[in-house]
N, C-alpha and C. Protein backbone atom coordinates (compact mmCIF):
# COMPACT_ATOMS: atom_id res chain seq x y z
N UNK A 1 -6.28 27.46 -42.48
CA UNK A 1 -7.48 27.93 -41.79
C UNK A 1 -8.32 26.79 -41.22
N UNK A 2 -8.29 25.72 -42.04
CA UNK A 2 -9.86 24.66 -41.29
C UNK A 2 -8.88 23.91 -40.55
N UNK A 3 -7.40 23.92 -40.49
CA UNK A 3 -6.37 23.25 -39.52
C UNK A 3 -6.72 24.13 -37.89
N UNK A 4 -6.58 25.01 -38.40
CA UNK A 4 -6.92 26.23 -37.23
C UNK A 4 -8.18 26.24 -36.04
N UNK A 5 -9.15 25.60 -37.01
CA UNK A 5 -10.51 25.88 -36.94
C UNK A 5 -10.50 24.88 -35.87
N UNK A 6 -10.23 23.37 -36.81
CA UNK A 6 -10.27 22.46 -36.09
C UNK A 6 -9.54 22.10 -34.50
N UNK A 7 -8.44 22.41 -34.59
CA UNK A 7 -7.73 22.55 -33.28
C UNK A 7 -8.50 23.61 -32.19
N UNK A 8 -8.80 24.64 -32.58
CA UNK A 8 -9.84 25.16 -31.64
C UNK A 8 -10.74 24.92 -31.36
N UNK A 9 -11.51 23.84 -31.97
CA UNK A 9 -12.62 23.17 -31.74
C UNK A 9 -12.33 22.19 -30.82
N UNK A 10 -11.31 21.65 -31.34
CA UNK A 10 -10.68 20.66 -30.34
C UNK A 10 -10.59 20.84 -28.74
N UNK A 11 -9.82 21.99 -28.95
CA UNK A 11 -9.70 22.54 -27.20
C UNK A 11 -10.93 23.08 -26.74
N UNK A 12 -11.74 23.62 -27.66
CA UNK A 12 -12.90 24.16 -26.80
C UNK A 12 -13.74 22.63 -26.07
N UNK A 13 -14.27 21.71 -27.01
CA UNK A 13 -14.44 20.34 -26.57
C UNK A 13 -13.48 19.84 -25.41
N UNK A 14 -12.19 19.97 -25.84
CA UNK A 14 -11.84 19.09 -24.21
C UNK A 14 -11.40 19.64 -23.08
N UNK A 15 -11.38 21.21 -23.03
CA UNK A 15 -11.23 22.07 -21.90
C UNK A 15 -12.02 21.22 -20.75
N UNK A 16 -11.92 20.96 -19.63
CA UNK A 16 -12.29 20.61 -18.57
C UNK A 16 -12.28 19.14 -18.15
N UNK A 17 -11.84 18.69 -19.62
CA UNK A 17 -12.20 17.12 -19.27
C UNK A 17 -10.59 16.82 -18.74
N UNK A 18 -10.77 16.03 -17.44
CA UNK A 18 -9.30 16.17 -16.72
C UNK A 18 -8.64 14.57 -16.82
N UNK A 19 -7.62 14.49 -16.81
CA UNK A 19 -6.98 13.02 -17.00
C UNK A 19 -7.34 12.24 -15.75
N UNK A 20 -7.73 11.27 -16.46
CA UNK A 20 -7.78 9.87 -14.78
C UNK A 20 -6.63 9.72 -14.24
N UNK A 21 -6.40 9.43 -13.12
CA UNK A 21 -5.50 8.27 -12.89
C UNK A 21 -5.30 6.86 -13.29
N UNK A 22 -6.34 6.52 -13.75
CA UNK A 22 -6.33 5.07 -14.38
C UNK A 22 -6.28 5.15 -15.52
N UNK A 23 -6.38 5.84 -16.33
CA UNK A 23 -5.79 6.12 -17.57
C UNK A 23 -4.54 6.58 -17.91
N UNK A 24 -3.85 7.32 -17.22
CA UNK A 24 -2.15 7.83 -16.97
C UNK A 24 -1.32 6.53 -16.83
N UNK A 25 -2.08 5.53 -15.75
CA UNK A 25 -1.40 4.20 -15.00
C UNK A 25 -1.27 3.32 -16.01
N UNK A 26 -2.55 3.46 -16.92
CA UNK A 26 -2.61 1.87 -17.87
C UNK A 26 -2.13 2.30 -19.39
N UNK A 27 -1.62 3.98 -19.76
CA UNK A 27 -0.48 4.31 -20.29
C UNK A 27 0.49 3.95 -20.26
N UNK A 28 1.06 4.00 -18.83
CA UNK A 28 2.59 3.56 -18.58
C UNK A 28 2.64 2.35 -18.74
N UNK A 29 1.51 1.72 -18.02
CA UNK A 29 2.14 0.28 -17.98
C UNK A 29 1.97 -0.37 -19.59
N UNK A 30 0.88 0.49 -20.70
CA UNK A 30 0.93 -0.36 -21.90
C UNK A 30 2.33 0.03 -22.50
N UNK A 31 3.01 1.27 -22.27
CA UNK A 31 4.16 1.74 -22.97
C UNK A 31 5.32 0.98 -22.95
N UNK A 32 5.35 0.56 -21.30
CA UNK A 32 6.49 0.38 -20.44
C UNK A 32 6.89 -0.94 -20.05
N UNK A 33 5.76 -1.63 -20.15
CA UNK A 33 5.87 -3.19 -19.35
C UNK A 33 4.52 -4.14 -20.28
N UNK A 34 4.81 -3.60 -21.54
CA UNK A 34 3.66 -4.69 -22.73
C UNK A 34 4.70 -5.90 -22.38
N UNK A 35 5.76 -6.06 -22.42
CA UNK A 35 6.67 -7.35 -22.09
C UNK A 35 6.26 -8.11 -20.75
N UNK A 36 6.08 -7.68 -19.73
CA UNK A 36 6.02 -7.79 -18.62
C UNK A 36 4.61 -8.41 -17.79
N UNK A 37 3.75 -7.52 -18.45
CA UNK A 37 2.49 -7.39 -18.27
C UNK A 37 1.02 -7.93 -18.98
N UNK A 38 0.78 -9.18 -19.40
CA UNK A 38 -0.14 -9.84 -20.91
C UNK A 38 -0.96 -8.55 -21.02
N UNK A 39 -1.57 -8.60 -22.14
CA UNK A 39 -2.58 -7.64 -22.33
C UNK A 39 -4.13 -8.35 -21.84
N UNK A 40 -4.00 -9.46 -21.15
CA UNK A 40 -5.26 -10.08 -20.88
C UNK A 40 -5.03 -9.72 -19.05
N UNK A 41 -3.77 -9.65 -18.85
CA UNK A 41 -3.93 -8.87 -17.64
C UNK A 41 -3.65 -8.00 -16.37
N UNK A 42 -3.50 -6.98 -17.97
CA UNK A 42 -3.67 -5.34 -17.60
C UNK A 42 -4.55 -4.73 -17.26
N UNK A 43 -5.91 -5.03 -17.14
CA UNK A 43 -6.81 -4.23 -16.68
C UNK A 43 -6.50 -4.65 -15.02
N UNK A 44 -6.33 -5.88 -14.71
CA UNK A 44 -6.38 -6.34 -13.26
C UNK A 44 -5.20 -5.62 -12.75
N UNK A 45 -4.11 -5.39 -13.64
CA UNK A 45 -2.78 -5.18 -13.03
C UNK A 45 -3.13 -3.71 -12.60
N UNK A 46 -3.57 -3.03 -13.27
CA UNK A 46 -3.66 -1.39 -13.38
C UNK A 46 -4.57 -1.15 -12.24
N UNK A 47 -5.51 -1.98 -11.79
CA UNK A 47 -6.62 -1.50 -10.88
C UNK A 47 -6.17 -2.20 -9.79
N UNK A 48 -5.04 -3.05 -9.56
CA UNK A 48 -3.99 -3.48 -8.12
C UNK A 48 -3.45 -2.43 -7.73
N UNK A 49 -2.69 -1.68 -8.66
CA UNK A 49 -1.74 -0.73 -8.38
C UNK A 49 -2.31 0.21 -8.22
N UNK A 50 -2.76 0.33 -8.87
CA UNK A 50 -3.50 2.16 -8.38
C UNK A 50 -3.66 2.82 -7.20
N UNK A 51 -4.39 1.95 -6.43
CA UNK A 51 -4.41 2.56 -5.14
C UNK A 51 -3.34 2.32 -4.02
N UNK A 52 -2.14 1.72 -4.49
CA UNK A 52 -0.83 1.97 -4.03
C UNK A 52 -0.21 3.06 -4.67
N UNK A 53 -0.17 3.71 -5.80
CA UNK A 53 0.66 4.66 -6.28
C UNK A 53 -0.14 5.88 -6.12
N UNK A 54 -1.18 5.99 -5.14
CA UNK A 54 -1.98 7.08 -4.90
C UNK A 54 -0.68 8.85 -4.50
N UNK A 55 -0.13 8.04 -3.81
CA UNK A 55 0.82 9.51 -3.49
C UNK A 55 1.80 9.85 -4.23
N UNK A 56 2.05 8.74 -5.69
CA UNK A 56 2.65 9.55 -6.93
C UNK A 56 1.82 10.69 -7.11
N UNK A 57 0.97 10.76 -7.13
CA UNK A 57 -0.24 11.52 -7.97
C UNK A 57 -0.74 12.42 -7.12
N UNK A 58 -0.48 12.70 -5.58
CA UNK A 58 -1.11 13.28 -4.88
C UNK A 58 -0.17 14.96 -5.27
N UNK A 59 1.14 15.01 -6.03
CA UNK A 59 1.83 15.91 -5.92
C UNK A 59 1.53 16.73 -7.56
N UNK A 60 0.67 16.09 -8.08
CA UNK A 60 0.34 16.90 -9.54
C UNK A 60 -1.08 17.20 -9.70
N UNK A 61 -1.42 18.38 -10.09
CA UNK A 61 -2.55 18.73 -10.49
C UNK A 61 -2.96 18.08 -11.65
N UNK A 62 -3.81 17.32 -11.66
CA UNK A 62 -4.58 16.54 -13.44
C UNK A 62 -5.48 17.18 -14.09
N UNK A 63 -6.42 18.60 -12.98
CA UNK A 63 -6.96 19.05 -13.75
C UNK A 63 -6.50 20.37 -14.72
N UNK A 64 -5.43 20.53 -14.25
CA UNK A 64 -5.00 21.47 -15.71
C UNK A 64 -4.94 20.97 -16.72
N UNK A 65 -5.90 21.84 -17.56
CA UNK A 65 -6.00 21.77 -19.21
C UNK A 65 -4.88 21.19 -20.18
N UNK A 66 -3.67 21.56 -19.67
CA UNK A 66 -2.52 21.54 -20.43
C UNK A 66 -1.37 20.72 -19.35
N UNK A 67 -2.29 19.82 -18.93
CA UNK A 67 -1.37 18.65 -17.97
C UNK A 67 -0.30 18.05 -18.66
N UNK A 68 -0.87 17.13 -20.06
CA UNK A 68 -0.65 16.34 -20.60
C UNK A 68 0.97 17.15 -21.66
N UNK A 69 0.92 18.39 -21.70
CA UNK A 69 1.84 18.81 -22.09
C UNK A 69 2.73 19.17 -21.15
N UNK A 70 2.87 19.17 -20.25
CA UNK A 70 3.79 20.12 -19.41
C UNK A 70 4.62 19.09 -18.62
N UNK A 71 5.82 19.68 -18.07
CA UNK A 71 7.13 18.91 -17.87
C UNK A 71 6.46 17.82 -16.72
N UNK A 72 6.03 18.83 -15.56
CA UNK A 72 5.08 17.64 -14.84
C UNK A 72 4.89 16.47 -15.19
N UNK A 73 3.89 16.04 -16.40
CA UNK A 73 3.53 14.73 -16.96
C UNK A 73 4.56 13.92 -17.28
N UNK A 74 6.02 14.43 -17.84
CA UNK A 74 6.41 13.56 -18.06
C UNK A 74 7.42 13.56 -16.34
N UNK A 75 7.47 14.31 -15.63
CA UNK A 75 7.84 13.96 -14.06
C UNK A 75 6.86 12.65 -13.13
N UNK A 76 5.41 12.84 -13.81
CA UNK A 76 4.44 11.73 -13.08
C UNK A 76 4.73 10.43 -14.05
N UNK A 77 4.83 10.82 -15.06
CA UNK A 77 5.12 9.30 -16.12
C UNK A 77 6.28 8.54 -15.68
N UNK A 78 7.24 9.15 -15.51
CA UNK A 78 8.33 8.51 -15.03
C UNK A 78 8.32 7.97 -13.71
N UNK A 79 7.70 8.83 -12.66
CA UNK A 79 7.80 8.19 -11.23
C UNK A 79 7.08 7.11 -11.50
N UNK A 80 5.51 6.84 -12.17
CA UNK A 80 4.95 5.48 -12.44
C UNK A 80 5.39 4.88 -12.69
N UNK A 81 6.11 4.78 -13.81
CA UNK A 81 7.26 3.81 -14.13
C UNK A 81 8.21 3.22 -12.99
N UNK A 82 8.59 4.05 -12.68
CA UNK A 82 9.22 3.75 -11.69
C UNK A 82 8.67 3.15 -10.57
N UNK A 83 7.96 3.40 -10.16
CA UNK A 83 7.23 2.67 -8.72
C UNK A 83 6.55 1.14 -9.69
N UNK A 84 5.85 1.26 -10.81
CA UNK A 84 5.55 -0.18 -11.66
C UNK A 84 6.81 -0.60 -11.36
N UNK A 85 8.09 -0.62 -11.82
CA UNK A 85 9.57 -1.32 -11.60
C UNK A 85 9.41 -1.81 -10.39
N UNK A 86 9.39 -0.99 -9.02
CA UNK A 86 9.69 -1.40 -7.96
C UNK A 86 8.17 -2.88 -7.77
N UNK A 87 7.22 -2.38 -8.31
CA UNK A 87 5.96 -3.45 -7.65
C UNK A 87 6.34 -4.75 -8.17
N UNK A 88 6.81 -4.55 -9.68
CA UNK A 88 6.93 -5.92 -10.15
C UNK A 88 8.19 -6.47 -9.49
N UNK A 89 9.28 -6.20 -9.21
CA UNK A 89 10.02 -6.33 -8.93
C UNK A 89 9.64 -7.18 -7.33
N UNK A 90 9.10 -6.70 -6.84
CA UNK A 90 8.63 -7.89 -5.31
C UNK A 90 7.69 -8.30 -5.54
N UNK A 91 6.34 -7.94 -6.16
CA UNK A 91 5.14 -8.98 -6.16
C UNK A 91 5.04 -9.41 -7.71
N UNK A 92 5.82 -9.29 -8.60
CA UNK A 92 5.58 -9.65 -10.09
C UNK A 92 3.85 -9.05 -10.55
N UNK A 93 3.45 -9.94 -11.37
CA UNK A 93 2.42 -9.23 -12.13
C UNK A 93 0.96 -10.50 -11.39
C-alpha cells in the first residue's frame, strides 16, 4: 500500500514536467562516450551539439508523460548516439 501510495504521488508530481533536450543529450553522451568525452568537458560538448542534433528530436514528442518509457526513447537514444559517433568522428571532442 505506501509502495502504491508513493508511486502515485510520484506521477501526480511529475505529470507535465517534460524532458529537455539537454538533458536526453548529456544522458547519452554520459552513458555512451564517458571514454571519449572528460567529464570536465561535457557540459561544453553537450551545448556544441545540441543545436546540430536539433532534427533528431524534431520527430519525437518529449512532452508525453510516458516518453521516457516508450519504444520512441530508446529510438531517440540511439539516433543520439549515433549522430554523437558521427560528430566525434570528424570534429572529435
Amino acid at each position: 500500500p505506501a509502495d502504491g501510495a508513493q508511486e502515485l504521488a510520484m506521477d501526480t508530481l511529475l505529470r507535465g514536467l517534460h524532458y529537455s533536450r539537454y538533458a536526453i543529450l548529456r544522458e547519452v553522451v554520459e552513458n555512451e562516450f564517458a571514454d571519449e568525452v572528460p567529464e570536465e568537458k561535457r557540459e561544453a560538448f553537450v551545448l556544441k551539439l545540441l543545436p546540430l542534433v536539433g532534427n533528431v528530436f524534431s520527430v519525437y514528442d518529449l512532452s508525453d508523460d510516458n516518453f521516457a518509457l516508450s519504444s520512441d526513447y530508446d529510438l531517440l537514444y540511439t539516433e543520439l548516439t549515433g549522430a554523437t559517433v558521427l560528430y566525434l568522428d570528424e570534429y572529435g571532442v
